[in-house]
Protein backbone atom coordinates (compact mmCIF):
# COMPACT_ATOMS: atom_id res chain seq x y z
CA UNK A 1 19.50 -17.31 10.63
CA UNK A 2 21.42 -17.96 7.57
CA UNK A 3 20.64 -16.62 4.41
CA UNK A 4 19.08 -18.63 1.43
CA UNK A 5 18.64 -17.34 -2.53
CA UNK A 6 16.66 -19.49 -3.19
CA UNK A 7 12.74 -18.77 -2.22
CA UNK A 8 9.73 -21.10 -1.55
CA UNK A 9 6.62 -19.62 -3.28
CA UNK A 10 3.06 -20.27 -0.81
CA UNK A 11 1.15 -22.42 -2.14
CA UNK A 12 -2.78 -22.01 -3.28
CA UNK A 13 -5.50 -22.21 -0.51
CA UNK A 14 -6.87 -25.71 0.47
CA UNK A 15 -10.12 -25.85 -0.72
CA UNK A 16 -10.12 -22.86 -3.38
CA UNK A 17 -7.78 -24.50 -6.21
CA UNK A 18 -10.44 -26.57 -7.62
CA UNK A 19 -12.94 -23.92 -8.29
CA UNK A 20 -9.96 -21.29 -9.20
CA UNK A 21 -8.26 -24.37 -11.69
CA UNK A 22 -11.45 -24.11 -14.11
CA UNK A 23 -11.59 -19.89 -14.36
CA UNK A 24 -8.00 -19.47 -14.63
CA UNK A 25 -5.26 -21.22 -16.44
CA UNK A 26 -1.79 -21.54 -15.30
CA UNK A 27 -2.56 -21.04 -11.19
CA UNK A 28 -0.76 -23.76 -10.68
CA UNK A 29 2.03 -23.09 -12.04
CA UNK A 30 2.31 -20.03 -8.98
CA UNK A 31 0.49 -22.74 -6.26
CA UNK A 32 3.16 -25.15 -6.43
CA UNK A 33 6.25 -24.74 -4.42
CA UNK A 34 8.80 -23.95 -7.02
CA UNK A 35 12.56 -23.10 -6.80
CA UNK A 36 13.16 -22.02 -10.73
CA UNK A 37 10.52 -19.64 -12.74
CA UNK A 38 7.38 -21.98 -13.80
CA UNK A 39 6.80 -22.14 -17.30
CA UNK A 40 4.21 -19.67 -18.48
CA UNK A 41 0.69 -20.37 -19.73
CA UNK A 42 -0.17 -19.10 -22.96
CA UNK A 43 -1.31 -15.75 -22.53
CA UNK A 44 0.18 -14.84 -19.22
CA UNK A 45 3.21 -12.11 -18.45
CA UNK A 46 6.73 -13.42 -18.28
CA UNK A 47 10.02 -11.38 -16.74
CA UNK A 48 12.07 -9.94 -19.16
CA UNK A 49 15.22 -10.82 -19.75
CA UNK A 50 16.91 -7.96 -17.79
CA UNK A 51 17.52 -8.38 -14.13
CA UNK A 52 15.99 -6.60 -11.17
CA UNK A 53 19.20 -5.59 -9.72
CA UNK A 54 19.59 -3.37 -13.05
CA UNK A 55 17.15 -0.70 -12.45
CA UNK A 56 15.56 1.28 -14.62
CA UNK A 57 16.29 -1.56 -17.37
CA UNK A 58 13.31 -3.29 -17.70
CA UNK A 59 9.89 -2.33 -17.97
CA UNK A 60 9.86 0.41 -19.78
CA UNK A 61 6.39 0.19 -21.12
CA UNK A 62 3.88 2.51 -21.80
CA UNK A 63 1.45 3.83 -18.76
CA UNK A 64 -2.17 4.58 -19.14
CA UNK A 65 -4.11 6.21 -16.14
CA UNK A 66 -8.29 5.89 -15.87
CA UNK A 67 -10.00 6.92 -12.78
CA UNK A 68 -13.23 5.95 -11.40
CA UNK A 69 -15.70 7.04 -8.64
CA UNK A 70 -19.13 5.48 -7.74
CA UNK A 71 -19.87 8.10 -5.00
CA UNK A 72 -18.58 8.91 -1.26
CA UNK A 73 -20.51 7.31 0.93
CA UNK A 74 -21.54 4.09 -1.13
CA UNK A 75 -19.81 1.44 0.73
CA UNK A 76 -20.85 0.56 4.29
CA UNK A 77 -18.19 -1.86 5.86
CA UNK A 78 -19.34 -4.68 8.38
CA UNK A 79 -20.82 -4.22 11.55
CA UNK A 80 -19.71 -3.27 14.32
CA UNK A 81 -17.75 -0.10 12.29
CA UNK A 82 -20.02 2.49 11.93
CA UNK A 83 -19.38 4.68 8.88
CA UNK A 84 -19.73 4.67 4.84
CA UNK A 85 -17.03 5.21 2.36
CA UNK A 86 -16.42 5.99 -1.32
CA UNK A 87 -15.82 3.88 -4.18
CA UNK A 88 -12.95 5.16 -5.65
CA UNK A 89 -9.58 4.97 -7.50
CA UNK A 90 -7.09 5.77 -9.40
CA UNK A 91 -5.64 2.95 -11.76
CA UNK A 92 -2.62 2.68 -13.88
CA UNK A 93 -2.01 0.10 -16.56
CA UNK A 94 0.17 -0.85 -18.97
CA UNK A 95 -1.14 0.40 -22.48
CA UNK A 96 0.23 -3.02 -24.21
CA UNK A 97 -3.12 -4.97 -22.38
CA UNK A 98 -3.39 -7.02 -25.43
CA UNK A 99 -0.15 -8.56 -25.07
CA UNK A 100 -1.33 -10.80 -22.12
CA UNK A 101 -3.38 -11.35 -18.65
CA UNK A 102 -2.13 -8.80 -16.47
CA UNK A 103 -1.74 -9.60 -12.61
CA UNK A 104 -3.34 -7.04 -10.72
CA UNK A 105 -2.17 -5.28 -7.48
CA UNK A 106 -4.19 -3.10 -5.14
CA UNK A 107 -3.13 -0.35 -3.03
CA UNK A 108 -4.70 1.28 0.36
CA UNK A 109 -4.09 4.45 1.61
CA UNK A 110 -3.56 5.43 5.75
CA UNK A 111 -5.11 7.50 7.79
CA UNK A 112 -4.82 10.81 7.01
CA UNK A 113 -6.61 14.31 6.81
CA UNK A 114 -9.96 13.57 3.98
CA UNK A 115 -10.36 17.43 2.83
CA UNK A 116 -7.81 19.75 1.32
CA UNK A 117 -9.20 22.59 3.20
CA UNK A 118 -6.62 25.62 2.45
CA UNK A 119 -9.09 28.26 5.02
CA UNK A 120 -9.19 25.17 7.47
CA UNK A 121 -5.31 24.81 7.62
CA UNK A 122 -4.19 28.49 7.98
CA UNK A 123 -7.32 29.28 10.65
CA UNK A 124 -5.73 25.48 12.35
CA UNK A 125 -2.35 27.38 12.29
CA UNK A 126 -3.48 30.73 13.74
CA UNK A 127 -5.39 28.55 16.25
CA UNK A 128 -2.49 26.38 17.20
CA UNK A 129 0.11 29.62 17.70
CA UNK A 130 -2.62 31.51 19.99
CA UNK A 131 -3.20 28.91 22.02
CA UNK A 132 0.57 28.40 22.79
CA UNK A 133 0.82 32.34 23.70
CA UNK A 134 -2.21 31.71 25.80
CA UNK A 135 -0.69 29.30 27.06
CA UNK A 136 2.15 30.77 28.18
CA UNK A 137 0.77 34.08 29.32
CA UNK A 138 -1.70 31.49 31.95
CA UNK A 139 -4.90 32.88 29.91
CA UNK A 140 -7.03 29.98 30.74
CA UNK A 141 -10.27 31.77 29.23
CA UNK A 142 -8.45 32.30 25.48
CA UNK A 143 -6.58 28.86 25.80
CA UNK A 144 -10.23 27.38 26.52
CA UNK A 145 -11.50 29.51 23.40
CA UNK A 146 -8.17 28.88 21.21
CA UNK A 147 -9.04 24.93 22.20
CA UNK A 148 -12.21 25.14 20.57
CA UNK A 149 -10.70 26.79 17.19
CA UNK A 150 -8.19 23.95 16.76
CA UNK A 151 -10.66 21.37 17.12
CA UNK A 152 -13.19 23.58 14.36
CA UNK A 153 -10.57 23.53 12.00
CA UNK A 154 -9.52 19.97 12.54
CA UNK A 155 -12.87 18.86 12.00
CA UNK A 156 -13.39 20.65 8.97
CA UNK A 157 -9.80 19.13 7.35
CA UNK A 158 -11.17 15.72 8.45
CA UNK A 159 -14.78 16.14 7.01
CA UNK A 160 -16.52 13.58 4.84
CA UNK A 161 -17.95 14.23 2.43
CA UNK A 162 -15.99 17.67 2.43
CA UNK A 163 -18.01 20.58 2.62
CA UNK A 164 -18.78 22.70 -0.77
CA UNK A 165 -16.02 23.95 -3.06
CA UNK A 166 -13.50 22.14 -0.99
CA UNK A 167 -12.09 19.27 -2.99
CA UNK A 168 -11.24 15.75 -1.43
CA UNK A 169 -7.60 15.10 -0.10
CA UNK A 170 -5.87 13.00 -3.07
CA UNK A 171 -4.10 10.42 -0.42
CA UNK A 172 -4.38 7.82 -3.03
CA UNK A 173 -2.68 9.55 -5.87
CA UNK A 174 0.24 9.33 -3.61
CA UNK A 175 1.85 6.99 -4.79
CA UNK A 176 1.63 7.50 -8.16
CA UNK A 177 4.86 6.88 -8.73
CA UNK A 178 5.34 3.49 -7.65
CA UNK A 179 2.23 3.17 -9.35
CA UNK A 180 3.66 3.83 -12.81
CA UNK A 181 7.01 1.90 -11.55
CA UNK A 182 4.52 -1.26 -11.69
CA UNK A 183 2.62 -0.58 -14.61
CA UNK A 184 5.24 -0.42 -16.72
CA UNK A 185 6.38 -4.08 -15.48
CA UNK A 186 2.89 -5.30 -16.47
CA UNK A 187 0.94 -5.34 -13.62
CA UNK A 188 -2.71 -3.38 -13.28
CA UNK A 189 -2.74 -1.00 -10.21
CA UNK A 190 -5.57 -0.13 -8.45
CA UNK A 191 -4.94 2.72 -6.04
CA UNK A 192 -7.97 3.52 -3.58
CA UNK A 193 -9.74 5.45 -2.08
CA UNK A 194 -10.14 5.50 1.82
CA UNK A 195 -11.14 9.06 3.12
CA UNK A 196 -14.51 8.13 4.37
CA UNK A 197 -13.46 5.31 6.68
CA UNK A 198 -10.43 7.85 7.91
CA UNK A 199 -13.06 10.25 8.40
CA UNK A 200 -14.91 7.84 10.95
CA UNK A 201 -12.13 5.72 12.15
CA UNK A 202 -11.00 6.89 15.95
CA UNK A 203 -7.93 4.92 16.76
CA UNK A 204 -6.50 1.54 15.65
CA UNK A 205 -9.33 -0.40 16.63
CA UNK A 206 -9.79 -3.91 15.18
CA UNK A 207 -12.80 -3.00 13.47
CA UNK A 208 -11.18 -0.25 11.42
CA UNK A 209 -9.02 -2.48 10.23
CA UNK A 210 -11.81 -5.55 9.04
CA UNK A 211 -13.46 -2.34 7.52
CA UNK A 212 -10.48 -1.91 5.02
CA UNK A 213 -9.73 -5.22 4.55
CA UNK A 214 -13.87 -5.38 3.70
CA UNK A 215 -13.16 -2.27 1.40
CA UNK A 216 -10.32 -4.54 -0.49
CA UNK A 217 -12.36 -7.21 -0.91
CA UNK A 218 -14.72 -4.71 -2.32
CA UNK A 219 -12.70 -3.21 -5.30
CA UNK A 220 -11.06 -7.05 -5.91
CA UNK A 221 -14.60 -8.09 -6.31
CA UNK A 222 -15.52 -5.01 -8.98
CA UNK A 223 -12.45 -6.23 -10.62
CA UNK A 224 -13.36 -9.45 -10.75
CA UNK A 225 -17.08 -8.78 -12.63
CA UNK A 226 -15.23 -6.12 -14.89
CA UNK A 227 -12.81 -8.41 -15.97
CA UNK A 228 -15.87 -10.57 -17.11
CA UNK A 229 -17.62 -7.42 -19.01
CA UNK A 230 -19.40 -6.63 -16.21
CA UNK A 231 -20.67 -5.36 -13.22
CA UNK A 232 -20.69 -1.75 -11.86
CA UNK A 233 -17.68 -0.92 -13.00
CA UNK A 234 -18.34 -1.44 -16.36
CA UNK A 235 -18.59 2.11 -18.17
CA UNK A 236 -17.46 3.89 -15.44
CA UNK A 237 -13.90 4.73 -15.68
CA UNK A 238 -12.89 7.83 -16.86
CA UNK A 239 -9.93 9.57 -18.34
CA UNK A 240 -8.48 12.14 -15.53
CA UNK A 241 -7.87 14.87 -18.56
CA UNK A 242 -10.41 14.79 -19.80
CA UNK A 243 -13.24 13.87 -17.43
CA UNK A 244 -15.14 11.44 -20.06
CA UNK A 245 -15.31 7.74 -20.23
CA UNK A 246 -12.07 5.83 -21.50
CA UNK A 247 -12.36 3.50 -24.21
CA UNK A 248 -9.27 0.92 -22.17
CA UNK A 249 -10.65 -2.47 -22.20
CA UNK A 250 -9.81 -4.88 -19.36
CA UNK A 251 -12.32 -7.80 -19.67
CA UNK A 252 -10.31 -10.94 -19.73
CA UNK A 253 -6.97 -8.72 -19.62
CA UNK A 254 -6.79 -9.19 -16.06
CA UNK A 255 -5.49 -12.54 -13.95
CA UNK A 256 -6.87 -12.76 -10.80
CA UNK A 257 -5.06 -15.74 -9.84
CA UNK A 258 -2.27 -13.48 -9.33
CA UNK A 259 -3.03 -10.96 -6.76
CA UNK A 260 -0.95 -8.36 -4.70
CA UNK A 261 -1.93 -6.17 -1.95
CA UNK A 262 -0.05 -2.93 -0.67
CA UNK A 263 -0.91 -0.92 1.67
CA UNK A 264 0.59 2.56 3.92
CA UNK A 265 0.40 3.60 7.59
CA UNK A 266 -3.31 2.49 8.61
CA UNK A 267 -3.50 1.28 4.75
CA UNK A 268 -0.73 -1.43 5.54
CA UNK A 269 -2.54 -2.68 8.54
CA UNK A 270 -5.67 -3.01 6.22
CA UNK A 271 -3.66 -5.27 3.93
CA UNK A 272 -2.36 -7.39 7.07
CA UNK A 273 -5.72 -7.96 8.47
CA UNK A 274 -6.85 -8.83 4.79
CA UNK A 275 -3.79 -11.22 3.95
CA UNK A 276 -4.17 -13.13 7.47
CA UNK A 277 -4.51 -16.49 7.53
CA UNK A 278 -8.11 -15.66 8.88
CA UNK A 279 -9.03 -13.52 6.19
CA UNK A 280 -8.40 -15.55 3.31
CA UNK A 281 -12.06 -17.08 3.27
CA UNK A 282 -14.09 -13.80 2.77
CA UNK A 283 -11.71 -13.09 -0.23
CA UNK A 284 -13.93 -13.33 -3.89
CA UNK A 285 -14.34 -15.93 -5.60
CA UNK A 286 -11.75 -16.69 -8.30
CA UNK A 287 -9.33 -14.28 -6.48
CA UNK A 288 -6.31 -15.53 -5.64
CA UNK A 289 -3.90 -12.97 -3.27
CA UNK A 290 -0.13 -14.09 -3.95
CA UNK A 291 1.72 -11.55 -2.09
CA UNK A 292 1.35 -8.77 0.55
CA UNK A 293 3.42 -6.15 1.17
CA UNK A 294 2.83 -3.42 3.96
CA UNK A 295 4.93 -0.04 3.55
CA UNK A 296 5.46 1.42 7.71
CA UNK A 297 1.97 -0.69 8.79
CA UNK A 298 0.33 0.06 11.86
CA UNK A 299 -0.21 -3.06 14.17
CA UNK A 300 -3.42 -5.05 14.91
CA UNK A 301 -4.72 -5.14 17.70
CA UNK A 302 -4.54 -8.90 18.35
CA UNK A 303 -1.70 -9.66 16.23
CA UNK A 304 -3.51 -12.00 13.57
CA UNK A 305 -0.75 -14.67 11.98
CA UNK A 306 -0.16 -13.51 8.55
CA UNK A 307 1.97 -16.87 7.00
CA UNK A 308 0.53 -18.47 4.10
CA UNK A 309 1.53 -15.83 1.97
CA UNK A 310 4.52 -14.32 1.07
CA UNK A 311 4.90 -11.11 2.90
CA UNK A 312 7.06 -8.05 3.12
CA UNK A 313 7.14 -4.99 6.05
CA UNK A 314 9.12 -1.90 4.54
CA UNK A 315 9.60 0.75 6.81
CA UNK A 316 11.80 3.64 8.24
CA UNK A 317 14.40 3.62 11.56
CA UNK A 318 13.10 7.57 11.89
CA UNK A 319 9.73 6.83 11.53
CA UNK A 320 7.56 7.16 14.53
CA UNK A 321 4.31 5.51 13.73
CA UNK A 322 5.04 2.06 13.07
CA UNK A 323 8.64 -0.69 13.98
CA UNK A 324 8.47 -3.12 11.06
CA UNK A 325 7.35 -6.03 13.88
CA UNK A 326 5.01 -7.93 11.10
CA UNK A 327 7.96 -9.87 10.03
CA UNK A 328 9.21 -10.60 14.15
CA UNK A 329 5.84 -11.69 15.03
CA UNK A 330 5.22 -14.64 12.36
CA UNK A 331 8.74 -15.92 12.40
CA UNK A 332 8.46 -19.66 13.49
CA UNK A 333 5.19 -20.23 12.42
CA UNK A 334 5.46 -19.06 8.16
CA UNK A 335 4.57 -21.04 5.63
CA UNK A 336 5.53 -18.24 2.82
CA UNK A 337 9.01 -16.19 2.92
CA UNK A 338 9.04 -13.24 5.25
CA UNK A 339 10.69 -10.18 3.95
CA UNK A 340 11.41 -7.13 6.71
CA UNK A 341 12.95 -4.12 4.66
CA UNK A 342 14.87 -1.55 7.36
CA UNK A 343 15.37 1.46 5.85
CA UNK A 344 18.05 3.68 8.07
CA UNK A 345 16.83 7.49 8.24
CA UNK A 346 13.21 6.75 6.53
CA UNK A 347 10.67 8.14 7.94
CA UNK A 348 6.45 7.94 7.43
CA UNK A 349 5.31 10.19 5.13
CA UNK A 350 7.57 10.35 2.58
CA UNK A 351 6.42 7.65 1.11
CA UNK A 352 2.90 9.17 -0.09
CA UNK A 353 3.99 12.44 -2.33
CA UNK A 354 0.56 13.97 -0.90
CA UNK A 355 1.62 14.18 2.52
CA UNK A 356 5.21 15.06 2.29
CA UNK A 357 6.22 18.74 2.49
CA UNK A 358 7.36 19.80 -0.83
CA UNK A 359 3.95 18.94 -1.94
CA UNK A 360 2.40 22.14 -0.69
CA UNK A 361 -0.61 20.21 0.26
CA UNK A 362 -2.57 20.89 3.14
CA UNK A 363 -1.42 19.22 6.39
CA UNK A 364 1.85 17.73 4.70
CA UNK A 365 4.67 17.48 7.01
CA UNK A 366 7.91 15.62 7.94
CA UNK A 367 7.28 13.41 10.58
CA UNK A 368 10.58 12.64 11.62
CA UNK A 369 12.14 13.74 15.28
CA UNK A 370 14.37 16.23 14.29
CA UNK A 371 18.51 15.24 15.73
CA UNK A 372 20.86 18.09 16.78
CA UNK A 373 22.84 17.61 13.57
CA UNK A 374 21.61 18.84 10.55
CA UNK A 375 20.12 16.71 8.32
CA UNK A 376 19.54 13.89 10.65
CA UNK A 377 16.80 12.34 12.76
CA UNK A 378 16.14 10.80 15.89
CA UNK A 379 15.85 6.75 15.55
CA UNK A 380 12.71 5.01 16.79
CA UNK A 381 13.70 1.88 17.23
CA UNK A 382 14.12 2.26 20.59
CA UNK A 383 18.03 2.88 20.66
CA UNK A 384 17.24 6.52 19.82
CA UNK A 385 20.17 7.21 18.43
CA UNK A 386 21.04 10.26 15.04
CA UNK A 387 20.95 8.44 12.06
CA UNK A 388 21.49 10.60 8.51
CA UNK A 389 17.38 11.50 6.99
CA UNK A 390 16.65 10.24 3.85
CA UNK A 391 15.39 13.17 1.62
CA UNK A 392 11.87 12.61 -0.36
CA UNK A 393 13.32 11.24 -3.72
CA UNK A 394 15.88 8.71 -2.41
CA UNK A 395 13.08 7.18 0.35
CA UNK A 396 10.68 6.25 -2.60
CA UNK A 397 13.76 5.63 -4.80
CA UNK A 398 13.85 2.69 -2.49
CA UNK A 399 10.77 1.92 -1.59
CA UNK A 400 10.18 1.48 -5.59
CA UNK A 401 12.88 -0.93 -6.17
CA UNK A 402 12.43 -3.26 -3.16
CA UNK A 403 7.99 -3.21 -3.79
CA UNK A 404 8.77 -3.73 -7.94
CA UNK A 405 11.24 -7.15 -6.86
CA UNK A 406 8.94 -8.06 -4.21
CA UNK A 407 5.85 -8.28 -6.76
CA UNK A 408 8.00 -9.63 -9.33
CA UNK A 409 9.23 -12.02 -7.68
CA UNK A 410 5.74 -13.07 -6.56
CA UNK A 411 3.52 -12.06 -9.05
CA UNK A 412 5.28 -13.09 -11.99
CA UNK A 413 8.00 -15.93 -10.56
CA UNK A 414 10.94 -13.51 -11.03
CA UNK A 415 13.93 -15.12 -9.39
CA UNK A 416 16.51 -12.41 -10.27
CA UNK A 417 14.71 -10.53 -7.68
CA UNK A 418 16.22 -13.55 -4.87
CA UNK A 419 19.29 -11.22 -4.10
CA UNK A 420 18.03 -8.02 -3.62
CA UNK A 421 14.93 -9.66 -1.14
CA UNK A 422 17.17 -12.02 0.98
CA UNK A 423 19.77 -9.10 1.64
CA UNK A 424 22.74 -10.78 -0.31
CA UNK A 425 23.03 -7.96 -2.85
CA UNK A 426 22.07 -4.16 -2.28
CA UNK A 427 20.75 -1.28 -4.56
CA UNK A 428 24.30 0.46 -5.64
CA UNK A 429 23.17 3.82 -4.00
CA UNK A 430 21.88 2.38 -0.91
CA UNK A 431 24.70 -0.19 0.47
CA UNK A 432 24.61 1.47 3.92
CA UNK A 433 21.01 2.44 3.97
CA UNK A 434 18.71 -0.96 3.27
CA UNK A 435 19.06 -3.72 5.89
CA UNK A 436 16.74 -6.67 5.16
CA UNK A 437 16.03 -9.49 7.37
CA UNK A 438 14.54 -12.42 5.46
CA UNK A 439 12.90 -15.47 6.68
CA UNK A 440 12.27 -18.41 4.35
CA UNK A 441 9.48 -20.35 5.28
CA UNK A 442 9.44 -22.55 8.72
CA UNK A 443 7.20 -24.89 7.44
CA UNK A 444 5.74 -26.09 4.27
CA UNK A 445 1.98 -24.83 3.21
């Protein structure tokens, strides 16, 4: 399909625009289909006059950091998961707030292990090597007993709440650094919690996945009431250095009618189930989701149509939990441009710093197949074939670039960022690494 630089923003939601119009000024200049930037509202962000293509030349604001944390098992999703979760995050803003309404993007965490259990890891280890010796020596009783061991140790890495003097697994300070890449364009990013449902999740069933599109909808409604003064948010954020409550201010700093969601792994499949054209009705009131972007998300189980929206799948050719089919399975039917972002030699974990090796955190690990040459890994794209690794720094190098256009572009009607999201121009370092398949929309809203 040819190639277009121009892109069709979605349009609002029938039936929400007329009790969105009177809380927040300017949505329609984002609802309507546009071709050129809208003109800005009073009081709402603009781009800057520097292009996306130019990185690292725009956005250089200031970055505050507040945390907050309303306990660990004080969210129950809907029935039928069975489970509680915390209330928790880590948010980074840009220090200017005054200077306008902020649009406001949240983030989601996958599945991963909930404690960072140090004794639980090495005993895991020793477990893991004995059984293999007992396996190979045919010891049946000590692989049996070995067995048992592994599955202790697991258990106690994937804990919630974690057991005494055993602090929780950060997954969502992960991606702190693409948090910080967005702040400083402007935008307020929420980064959550999700160790609680990982904790009681067993595979990718469809009700994991309405759980953390529930837990979304929880957080965007906190930010909705705190953005009014109130609500139980509301004197609870905290400064991480110093543990006590931060004086930052976001009632009316916030604009709601410009929403993003991102999400990793398990994460991105939360954001999917929550951006699909069935979820948009249990969405708050007032909140308005303009863009979704999934970073290697795992699949739902019925495939639910995700096309009013624009949307964007980044993942890795080396990465073996998830194939980038989001953007495959709603071509025809999209109402909102599809964006698929291949990245050659990526791979899953790199893109949360927690669970990537040179952390040193427990359980971190490169996921990739391993190739016989050096430095490269096995493709999973079915073609199995070497392709050159990306190293930790260059993968979220990337990922940062493409997720800061995408929201830009959609979040605050950048249309510099048209080239770099259609595939027409390329980052300078990564000509022969990014492959992007766009797909403008089939048909209008």
């Amino acid at each position: 399909m040819p190639v277009k630089h121009r892109i069709q923003l979605s349009s609002a939601r029938p039936g929400r625009r007329a009790r969105m119009a009177g809380a927040v000024a300017g949505a329609a200049a984002v609802a309507a289909a546009v071709i050129v930037p809208a003109a800005a509202t009073a009081g709402e962000l603009t781009p800057g006059p520097r292009s996306v293509m130019k990185e690292g030349r725009w956005g250089m604001g200031k970055v505050g950091v507040v945390h907050y944390d309303l306990g660990d098992q004080v969210f129950t999703p809907p029935a039928p998961y069975k489970g509680r979760s915390e209330l928790a995050a880590v948010v980074h803003y840009p220090k200017d707030l005054a200077r306008g309404r902020h649009p406001l993007i949240v983030m989601q965490h996958g599945y991963w292990h909930t404690c960072a259990d140090g004794q639980a890891q090495a005993a895991l280890e020793a477990a893991r090597k004995a059984l293999t010796e007992a396996q190979k020596n045919g010891d049946q009783a000590e692989v049996a007993r070995q067995d048992k061991l592994v599955s202790k140790a697991s258990a106690s890495r994937s804990s919630w709440p974690c057991r005494d003097g055993v602090a929780p697994l950060p997954s969502s300070s992960g991606y702190d650094y693409l948090a910080k890449a967005l702040a400083r364009q402007g935008f307020v990013v929420v980064s959550m919690g999700a160790n609680g449902i990982n904790a009681t999740s067993f595979g990718q069933a469809d009700s994991v996945y309405q759980a953390r599109a529930a837990l979304i909808n929880k957080h965007l409604e906190m930010w909705r009431q705190l953005n009014l003064g109130k609500g139980p948010l509301k004197g609870k954020l905290t400064d991480p250095r110093t543990g006590k409550a931060s004086r930052v201010q976001f009632t009316g700093r916030v604009n709601l009618a410009r929403v993003g969601t991102l999400g990793h792994s398990m994460g991105g499949g939360g954001v999917m189930q929550h951006a699909s054209d069935n979820g948009h009705a249990a969405w708050p009131e007032d909140v308005d989701v303009k863009a979704a972007l999934g970073l290697a998300p795992t699949g739902l189980w019925d495939k639910e149509p995700v096309t009013k929206i624009p949307l964007a799948v980044l993942w890795g050719t080396c990465d073996q939990v998830n194939t980038g089919e989001y953007v495959n399975w709603n071509k025809g039917n999209n109402r909102a441009p599809l964006h698929g972002v291949t990245l050659t030699g990526g791979n899953h974990n790199y893109v949360n710093t927690q669970w990537s090796p040179s952390s040193g955190q427990v359980g971190a690990v490169d996921d990739a197949v391993p190739a016989r040459s050096p430095g490269h890994c096995v493709s999973q794209d079915g073609k199995e074939q070497e392709h050159r690794a990306l190293d930790e720094a260059t993968q979220r190098r990337i990922t940062t670039a493409y997720t800061t256009a995408f929201f830009r572009r959609y979040l605050l009607n950048d249309t510099s960022a048209d080239p770099l999201l259609t595939g027409t121009k390329h980052l300078p370092y990564a000509r022969e690494t990014v492959n992007v398949d766009y797909v403008p929309p089939h048909r209008a809203e």
